[in-house]
Every structure is written in C-alpha cells, then in structure tokens.
Protein backbone atom coordinates (compact mmCIF):
# COMPACT_ATOMS: atom_id res chain seq x y z
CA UNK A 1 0.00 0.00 0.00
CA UNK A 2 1.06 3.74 -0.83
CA UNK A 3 -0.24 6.82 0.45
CA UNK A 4 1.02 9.78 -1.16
CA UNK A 5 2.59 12.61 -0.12
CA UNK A 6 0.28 15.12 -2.26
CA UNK A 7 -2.55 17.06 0.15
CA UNK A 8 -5.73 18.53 -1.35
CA UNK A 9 -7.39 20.94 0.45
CA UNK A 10 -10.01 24.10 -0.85
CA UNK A 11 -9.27 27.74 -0.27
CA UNK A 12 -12.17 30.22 -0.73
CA UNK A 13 -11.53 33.87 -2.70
CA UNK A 14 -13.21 36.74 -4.11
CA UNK A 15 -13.09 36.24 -8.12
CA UNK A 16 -15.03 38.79 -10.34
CA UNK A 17 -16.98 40.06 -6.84
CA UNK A 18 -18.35 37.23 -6.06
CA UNK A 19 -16.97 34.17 -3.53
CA UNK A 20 -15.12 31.02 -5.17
CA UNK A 21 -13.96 27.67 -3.89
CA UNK A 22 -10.74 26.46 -5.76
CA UNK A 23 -9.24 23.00 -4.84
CA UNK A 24 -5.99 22.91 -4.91
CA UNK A 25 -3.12 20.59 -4.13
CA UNK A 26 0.81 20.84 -2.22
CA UNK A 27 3.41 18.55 -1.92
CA UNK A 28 6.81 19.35 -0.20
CA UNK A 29 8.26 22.25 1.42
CA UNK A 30 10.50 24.94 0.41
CA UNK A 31 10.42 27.63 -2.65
CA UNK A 32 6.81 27.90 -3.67
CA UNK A 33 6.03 26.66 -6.92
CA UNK A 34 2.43 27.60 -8.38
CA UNK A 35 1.98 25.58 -11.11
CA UNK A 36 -0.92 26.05 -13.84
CA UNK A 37 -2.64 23.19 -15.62
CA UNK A 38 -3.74 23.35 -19.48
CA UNK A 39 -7.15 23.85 -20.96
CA UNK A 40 -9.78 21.52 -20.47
CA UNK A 41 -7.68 19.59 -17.57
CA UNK A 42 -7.38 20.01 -13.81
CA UNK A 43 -4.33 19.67 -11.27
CA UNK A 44 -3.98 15.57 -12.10
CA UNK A 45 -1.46 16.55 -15.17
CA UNK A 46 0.85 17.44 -12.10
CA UNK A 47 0.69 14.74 -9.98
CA UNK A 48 4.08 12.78 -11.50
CA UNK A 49 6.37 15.78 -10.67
CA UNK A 50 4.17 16.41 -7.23
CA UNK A 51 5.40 12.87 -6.30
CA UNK A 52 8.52 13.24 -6.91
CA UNK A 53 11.11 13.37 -3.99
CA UNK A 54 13.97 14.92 -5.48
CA UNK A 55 11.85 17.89 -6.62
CA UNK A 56 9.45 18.43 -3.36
CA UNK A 57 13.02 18.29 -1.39
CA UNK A 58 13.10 21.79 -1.63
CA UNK A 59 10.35 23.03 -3.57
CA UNK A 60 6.85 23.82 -2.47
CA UNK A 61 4.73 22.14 -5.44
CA UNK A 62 1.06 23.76 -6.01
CA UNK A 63 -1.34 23.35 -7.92
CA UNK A 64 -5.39 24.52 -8.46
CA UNK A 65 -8.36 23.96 -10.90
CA UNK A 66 -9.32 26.78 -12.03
CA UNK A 67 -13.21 27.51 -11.75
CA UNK A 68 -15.38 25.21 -13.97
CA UNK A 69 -12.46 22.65 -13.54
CA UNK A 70 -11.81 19.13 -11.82
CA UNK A 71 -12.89 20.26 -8.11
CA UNK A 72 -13.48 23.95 -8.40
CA UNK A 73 -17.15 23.78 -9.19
CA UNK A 74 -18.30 26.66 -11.76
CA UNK A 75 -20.01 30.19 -10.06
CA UNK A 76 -23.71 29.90 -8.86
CA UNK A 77 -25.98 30.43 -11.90
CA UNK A 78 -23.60 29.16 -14.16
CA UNK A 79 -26.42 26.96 -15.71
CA UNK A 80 -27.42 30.32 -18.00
CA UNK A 81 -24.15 31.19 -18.49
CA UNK A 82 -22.00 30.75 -21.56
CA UNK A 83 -18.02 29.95 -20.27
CA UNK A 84 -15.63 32.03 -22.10
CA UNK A 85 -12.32 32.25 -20.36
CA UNK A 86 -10.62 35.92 -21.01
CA UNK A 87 -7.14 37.15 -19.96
CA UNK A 88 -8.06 39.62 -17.26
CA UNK A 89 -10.29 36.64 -15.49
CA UNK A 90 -8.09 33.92 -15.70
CA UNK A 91 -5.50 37.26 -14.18
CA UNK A 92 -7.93 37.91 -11.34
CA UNK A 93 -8.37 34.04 -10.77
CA UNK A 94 -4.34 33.19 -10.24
CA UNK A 95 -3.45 36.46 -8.05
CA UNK A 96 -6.31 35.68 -6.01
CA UNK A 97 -5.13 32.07 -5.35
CA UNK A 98 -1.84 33.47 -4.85
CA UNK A 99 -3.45 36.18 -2.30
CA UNK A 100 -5.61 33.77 -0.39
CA UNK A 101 -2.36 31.07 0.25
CA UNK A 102 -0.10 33.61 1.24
CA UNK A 103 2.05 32.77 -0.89
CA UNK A 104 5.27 34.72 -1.45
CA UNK A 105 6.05 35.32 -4.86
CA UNK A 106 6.33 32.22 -6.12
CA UNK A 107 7.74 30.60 -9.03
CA UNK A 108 4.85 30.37 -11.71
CA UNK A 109 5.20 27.12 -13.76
CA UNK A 110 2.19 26.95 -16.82
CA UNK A 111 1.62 24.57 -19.33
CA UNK A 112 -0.41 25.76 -22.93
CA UNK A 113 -3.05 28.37 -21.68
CA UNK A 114 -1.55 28.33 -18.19
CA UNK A 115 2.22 28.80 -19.85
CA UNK A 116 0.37 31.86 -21.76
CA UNK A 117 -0.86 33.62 -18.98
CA UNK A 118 2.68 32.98 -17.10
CA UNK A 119 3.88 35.24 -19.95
CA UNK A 120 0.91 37.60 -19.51
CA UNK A 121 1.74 37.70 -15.75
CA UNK A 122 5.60 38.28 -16.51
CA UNK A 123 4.59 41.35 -18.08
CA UNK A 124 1.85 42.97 -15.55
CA UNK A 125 2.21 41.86 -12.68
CA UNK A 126 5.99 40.53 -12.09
CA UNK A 127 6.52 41.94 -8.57
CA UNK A 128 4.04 38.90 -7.21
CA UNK A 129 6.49 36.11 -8.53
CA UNK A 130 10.22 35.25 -8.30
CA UNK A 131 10.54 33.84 -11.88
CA UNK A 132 8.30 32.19 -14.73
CA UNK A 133 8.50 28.46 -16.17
CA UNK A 134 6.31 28.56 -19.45
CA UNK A 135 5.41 25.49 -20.66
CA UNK A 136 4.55 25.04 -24.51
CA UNK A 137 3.98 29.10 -24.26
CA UNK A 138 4.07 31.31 -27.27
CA UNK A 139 2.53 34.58 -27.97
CA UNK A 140 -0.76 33.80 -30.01
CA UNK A 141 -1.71 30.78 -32.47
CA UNK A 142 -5.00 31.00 -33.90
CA UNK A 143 -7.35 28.19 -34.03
CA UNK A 144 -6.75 25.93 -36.92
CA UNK A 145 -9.58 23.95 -35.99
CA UNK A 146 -13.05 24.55 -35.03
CA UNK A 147 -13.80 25.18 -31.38
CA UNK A 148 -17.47 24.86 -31.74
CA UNK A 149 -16.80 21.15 -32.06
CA UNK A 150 -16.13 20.75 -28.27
CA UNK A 151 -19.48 22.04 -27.46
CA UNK A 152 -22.53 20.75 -29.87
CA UNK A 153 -25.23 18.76 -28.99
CA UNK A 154 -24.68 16.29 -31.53
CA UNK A 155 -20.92 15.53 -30.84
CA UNK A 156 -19.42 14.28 -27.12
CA UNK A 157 -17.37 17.83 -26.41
CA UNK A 158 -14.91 15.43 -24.06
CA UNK A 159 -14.15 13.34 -26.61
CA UNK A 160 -13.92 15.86 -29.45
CA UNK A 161 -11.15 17.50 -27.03
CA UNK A 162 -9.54 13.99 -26.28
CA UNK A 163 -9.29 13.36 -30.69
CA UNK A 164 -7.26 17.20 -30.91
CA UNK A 165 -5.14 16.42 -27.85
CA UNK A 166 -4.04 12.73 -29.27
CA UNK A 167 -2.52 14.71 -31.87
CA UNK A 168 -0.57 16.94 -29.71
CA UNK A 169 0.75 14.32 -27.57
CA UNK A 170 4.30 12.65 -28.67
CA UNK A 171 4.54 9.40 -30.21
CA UNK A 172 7.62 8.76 -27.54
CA UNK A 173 4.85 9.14 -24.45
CA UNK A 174 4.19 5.58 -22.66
CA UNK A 175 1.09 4.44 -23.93
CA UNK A 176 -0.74 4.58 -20.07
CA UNK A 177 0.18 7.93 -19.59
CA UNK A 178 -1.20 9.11 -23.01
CA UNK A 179 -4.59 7.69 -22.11
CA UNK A 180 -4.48 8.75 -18.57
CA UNK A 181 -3.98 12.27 -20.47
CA UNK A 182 -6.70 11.82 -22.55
CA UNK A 183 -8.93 10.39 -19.92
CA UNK A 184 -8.82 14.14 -18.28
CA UNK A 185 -9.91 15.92 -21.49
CA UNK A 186 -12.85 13.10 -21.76
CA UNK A 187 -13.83 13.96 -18.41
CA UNK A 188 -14.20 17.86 -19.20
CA UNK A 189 -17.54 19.51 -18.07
CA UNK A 190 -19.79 20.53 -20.90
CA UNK A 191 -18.06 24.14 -22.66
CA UNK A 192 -15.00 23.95 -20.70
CA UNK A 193 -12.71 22.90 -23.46
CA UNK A 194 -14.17 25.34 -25.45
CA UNK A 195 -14.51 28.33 -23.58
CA UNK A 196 -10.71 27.76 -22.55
CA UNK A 197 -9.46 27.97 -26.10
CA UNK A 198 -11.54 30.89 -26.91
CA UNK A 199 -9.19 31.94 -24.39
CA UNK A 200 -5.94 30.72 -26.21
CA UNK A 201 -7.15 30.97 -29.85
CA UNK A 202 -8.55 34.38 -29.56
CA UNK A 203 -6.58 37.15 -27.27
CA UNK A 204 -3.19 38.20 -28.81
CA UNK A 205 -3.00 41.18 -26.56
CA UNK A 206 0.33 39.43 -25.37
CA UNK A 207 2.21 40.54 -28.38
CA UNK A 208 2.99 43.68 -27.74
CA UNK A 209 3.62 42.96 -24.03
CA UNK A 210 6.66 40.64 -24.58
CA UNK A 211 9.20 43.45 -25.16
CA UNK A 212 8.44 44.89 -21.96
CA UNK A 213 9.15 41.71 -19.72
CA UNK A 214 12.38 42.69 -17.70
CA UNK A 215 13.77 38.84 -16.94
CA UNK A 216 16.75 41.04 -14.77
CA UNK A 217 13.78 40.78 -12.17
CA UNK A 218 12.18 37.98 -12.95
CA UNK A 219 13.77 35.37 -14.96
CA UNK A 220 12.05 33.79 -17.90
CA UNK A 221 12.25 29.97 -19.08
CA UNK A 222 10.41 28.44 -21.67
CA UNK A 223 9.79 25.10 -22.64
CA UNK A 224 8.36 23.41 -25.48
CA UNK A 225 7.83 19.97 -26.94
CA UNK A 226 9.24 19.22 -30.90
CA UNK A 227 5.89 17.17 -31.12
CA UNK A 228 3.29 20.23 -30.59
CA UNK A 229 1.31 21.01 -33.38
CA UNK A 230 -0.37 23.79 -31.02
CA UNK A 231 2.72 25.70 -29.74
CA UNK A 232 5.48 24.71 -32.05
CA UNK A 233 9.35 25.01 -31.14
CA UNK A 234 9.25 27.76 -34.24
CA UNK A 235 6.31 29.45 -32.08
CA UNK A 236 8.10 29.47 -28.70
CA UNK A 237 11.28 30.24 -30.15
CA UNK A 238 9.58 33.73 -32.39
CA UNK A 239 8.13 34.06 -28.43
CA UNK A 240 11.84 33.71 -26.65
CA UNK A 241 13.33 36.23 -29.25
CA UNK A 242 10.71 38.66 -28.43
CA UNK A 243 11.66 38.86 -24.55
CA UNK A 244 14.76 40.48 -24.14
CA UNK A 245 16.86 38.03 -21.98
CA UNK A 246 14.53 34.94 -22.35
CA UNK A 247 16.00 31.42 -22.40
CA UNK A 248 14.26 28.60 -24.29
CA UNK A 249 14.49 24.83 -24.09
CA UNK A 250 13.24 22.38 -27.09
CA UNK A 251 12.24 18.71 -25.62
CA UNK A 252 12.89 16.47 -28.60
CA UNK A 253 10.60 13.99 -27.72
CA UNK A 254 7.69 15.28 -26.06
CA UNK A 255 4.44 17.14 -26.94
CA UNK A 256 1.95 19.29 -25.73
CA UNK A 257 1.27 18.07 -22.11
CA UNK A 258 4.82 17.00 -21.23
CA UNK A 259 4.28 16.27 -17.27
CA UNK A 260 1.38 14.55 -17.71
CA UNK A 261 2.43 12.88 -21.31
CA UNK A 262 5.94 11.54 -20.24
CA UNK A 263 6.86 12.44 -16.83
CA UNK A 264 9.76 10.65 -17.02
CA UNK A 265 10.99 12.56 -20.11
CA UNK A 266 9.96 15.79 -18.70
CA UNK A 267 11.68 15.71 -15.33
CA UNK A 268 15.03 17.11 -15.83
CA UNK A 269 13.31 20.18 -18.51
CA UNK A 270 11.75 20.70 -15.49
CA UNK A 271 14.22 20.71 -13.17
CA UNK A 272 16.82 22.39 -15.37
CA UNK A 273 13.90 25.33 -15.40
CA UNK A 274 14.07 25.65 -11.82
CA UNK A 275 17.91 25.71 -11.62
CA UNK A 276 17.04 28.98 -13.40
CA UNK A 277 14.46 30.48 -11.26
CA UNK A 278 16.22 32.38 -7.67
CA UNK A 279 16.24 31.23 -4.57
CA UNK A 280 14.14 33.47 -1.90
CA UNK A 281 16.54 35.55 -0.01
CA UNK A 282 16.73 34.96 4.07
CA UNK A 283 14.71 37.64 5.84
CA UNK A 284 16.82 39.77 8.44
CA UNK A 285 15.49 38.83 11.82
C-alpha cells in the first residue's frame, strides 16, 4: 500500500466580486512553486512531478483547478451562463489564489493556456512572482480547428477535445500515460474545453507585451515539446526572441502536455527550469 505525499485541500476567494472555492493541491516544502494546468484539464497533469522526492526536497509544489475545472465547481448560476475564459479573469483568478495562500512570490510554472498567462503575468504583474517556467507558451496561435466542435449537442465535447489532444501528444509518451492524459480531457464539463481555447485561440494582446518583460527581475524559461502542433518550437522560439533576456528549451521527444504525457521525459526540462528560477533571499530577523 502507498499513500502519497500530495494534500488537497479548498481555499475560498473573491473572483469577479463574487466568492469562489478552488481545490488545490501541495506537496513538499521549500520555494513555492504555483503551477498552472492546461485547458480543459485540472491539477492531475501534475501529480508525477508532485510525487517526486527529489523535486518536493526543496520546492513547495502547487497546484489549483481553475473555476469550472476538476474540483473547483463553476459560479452559482452558471447553468445560464455561456463559459468564455478571457485574460483579465483567468489574471484575477491566479493572483487571487496566490493572495488567499499567502504565498510569497512564487515561481509560476504553466503549461499551454496556463504557460500563456505565465507570460501575460511576466509582463503585468511581475513583482508577485520570483521567476516564470512557461510550458509550450508562445505569444498567439490562432485556431486551426473549429472550437465549436467541443461544445454541440450532436458531438461528445470530451471526446472531441480527447481526438485534438491525441494529436498533440508525442509518439515517444508511454502508452498509459497518453490515455491517462486523454482520460482528463474526456472527463471535461460541458463548454469547458471550449470556452478555454476561446481563451488561447482568440486574445493576442500578449504581443505587444513581450518586449516589456524585464527577466533582470524575474527570470524567464520556456519550454516546449518538438511534437506540438499547437505551440510549435518555431512558435516558442519567435516568443523567446521577443523577450529580451529569455532562455528557451526544445524537448525532442515530447508534446503538448509534457508532465502529464511523459513524466519521465519531462523531469530534468523541469528541473533544469528551476535551476534557473532564484532562490528566496533569508529575511533579516
């Protein structure tokens, strides 16, 4: 028998005026690490790296669902509302999770939409973290596919999501972990999927903000997988040249959802990334 080391508790904050109760999960002690998951998925795609000894040694692993996500149950009245994710919201959502842990600025680590709003973050609000970790992160890729598909009535919206992701994920991934990836994106609420890549597919108002990122304050990794079709290595490198002092690291194996896809392969990306990020400074006493 095995019990893990991961704890999941719920933390209650004020997002868009109104209360919301965000699950979220910890392992280990240390640096704080705030780590985003993609669209469509929930905190699971962590849970390799959040068992991982070596890493939880000295880093404080976190991760939340966002609202409408795994255990984060959407706002009341949501059942006449249409889910759109939008860059101030998802903005509001993260510094308020960051706000109600007390968390000092942490290290943000996001993957696809969360590795986006990392960069989004670097730029407006970099004096709440110690350093960024973006995950398959690029400035803006429109859709070239049809998001209405993961929300009709005549198609399953999970597995619509589960068919785009299959092609994202590297043919290098052990074959469990791809369908425990895929298994998340099945399980999607209704317009999730969706209303998270209306999100991704549809905001480029990080474009112009990449010049201003100052990485002498807050350093700035990114990460990407040679088998995304969604953030390619050209993408995240065109994103890297944009950010004046911006270092970039090209997985040759991996895809889209590295941590959850092929843990194994992932790790030392992953730990190279945080070789990168500071240390917090002792406080005087």
């Amino acid at each position: 028998m095995t019990i893990e080391p991961i704890t999941g508790r719920y933390v209650t904050v004020t997002i868009d005026g109104a209360p919301r109760r965000i699950y979220f999960e910890e392992a280990g002690q240390g640096r704080p690490v705030l780590c985003l998951h993609t669209a469509g998925a929930d905190t699971r795609q962590w849970r390799h790296l959040m068992n991982d000894a070596g890493i939880t040694a000295s880093n404080r692993l976190i991760a939340f669902d966002m609202p409408w996500h795994g255990k984060s149950l959407p706002p009341e009245g949501f059942e006449t509302q249409e889910y759109l994710l939008t860059t101030e919201a998802y903005i509001e959502t993260v510094l308020a999770v960051i706000d109600g842990l007390g968390l000092d600025r942490p290290v943000l680590a996001g993957c696809s939409m969360g590795g986006r709003i990392a960069l989004q973050l670097a730029a407006l609000h970099a004096d709440k973290f110690s350093g960024f970790i973006a995950i398959e992160a690029s400035d803006f890729q429109p859709a070239w596919y049809d998001i209405d598909w993961f929300h009709r009535p005549d198609a399953h919206g999970g597995e619509m999501g589960a068919a785009l992701v299959s092609a994202n994920i590297s043919p290098y991934a052990p074959k469990t972990e791809r369908w425990n990836t895929l298994w998340m994106f099945m399980q999607s609420g209704p317009g999730v999927f969706r209303g998270d890549l209306s999100f991704y597919t549809r905001d480029d108002s990080l474009i112009p903000r990449l010049p201003t990122i100052d990485t002498r304050r807050t350093p700035v990794h990114i990460i990407v997988g040679a088998y995304d079709l969604t953030c390619t290595p050209e993408d995240a490198a065109r994103t890297a040249k944009a950010i004046p002092g911006a270092t970039l690291a090209v997985m040759g194996e991996l895809g889209h959802f590295p941590m959850s896809e092929h843990p194994e392969g992932f790790r030392p990306f992953f730990v190279e990334a945080l070789e990168k990020m500071p240390r917090p400074t002792a406080k005087a006493a």
